[in-house]
Protein backbone atom coordinates (compact mmCIF):
# COMPACT_ATOMS: atom_id res chain seq x y z
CA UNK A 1 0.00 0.00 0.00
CA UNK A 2 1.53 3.48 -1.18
CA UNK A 3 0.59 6.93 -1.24
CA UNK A 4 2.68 8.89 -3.27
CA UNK A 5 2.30 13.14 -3.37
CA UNK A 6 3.88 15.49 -5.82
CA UNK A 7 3.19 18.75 -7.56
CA UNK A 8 4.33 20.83 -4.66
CA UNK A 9 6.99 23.97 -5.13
CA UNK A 10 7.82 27.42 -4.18
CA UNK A 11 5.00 30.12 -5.53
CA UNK A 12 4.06 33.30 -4.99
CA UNK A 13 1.43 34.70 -3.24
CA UNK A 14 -1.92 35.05 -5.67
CA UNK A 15 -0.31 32.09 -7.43
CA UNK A 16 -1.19 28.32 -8.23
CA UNK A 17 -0.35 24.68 -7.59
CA UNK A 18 -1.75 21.43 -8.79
CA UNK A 19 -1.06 18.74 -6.32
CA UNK A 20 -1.47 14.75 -7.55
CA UNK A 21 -1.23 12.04 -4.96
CA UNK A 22 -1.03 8.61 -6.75
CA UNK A 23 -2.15 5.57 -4.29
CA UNK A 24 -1.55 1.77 -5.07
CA UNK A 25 -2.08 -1.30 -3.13
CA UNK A 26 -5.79 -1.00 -2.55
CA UNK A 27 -8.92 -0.82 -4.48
CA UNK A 28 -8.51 3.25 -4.44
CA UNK A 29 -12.16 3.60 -6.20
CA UNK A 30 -14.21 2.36 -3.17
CA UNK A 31 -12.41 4.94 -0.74
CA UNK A 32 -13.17 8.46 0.32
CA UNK A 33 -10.01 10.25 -0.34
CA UNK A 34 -8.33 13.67 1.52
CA UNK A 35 -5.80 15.92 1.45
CA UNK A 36 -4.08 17.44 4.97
CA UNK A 37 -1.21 19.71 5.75
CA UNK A 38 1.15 19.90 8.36
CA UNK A 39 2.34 23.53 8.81
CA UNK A 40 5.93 23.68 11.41
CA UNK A 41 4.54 23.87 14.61
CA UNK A 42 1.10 23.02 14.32
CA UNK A 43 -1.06 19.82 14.12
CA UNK A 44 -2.15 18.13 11.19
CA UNK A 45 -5.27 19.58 9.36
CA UNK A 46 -7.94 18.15 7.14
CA UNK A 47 -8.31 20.12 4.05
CA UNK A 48 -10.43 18.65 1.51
CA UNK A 49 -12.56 15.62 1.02
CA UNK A 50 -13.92 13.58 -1.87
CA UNK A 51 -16.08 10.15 -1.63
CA UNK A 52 -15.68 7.29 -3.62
CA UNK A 53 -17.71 8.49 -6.95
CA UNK A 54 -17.00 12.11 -6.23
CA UNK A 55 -20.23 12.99 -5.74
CA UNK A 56 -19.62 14.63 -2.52
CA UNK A 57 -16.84 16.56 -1.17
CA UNK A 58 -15.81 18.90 1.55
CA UNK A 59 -13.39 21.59 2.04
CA UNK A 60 -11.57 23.44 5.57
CA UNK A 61 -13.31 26.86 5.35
CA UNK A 62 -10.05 28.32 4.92
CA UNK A 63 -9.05 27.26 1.30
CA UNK A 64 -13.12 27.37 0.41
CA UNK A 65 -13.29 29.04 -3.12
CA UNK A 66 -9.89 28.67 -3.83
CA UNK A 67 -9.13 24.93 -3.44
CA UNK A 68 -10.73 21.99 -5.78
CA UNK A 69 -10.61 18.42 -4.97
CA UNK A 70 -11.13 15.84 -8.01
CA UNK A 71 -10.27 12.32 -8.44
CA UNK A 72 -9.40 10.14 -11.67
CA UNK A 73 -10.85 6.72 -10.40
CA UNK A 74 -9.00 5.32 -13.28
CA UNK A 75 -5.64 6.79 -12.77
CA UNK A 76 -6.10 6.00 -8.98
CA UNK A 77 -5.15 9.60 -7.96
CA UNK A 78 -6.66 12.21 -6.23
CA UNK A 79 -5.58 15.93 -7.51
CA UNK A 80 -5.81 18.91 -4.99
CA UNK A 81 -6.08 22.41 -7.14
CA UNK A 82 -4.88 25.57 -5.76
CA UNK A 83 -5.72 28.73 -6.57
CA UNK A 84 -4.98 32.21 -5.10
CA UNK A 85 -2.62 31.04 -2.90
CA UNK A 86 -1.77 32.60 0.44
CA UNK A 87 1.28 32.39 3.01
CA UNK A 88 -0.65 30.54 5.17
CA UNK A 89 -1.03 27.72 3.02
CA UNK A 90 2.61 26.71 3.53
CA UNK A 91 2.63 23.45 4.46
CA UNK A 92 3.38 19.80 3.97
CA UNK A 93 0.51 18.29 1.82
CA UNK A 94 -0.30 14.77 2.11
CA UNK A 95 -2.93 12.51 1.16
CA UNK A 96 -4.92 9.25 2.66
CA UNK A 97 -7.99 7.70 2.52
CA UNK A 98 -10.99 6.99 4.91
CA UNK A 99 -10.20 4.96 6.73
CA UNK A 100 -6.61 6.19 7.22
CA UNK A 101 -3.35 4.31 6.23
CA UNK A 102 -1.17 3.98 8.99
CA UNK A 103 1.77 4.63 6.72
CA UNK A 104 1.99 8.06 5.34
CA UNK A 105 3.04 9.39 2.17
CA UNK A 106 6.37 11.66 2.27
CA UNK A 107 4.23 14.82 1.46
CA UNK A 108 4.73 17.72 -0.71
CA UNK A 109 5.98 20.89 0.13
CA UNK A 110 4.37 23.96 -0.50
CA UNK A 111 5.60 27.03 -0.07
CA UNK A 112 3.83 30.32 -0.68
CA UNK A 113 6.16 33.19 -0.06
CA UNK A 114 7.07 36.17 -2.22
């Protein structure tokens, strides 16, 4: 079982980011699928959810408007676009699925800074 994030990099503040998480080892199109961060110092955050069909999905109020989720069942990856991107949305971006995988991805670092 593997969860593999990428897409991350150094942008400026207004810009954009498309983050892809590839996942392997399980049958990825029966699982809700999200997208956290880990900023230094703070705790892990949920950012953005989408269910198996992604018919339903969920976003931290924070990123609402300027974040979209998607999945490619298919491709068994989940995609996080960002838009508008702010300082505070430095972070390490990971992925997982519902329920969670003990073993984490490596993450991708974002970093919004001009």
């Amino acid at each position: 079982v593997q969860l593999v994030e990428s897409g991350g990099g150094l942008v400026q503040p207004g810009g954009s980011l498309r983050l892809s998480c590839a996942a392997s080892g399980f049958t990825f199109s029966r699982y809700h699928m999200s997208w956290y961060r880990q900023a230094p110092g703070k705790q892990r955050e949920l950012v953005s959810g989408i269910t198996s069909s992604g018919r339903s999905i969920n976003y931290l109020n924070s990123v609402n408007g300027r974040f979209t989720i998607s999945r490619d069942n298919a491709k068994n990856t989940v995609y996080l676009q960002m838009n508008s991107l702010k300082p505070e949305d430095t972070a390490v971006y990971y992925c997982n699925r519902d329920p969670l995988l003990s073993n984490w991805g490596q993450g991708t670092q974002v970093t919004v800074s001009s």
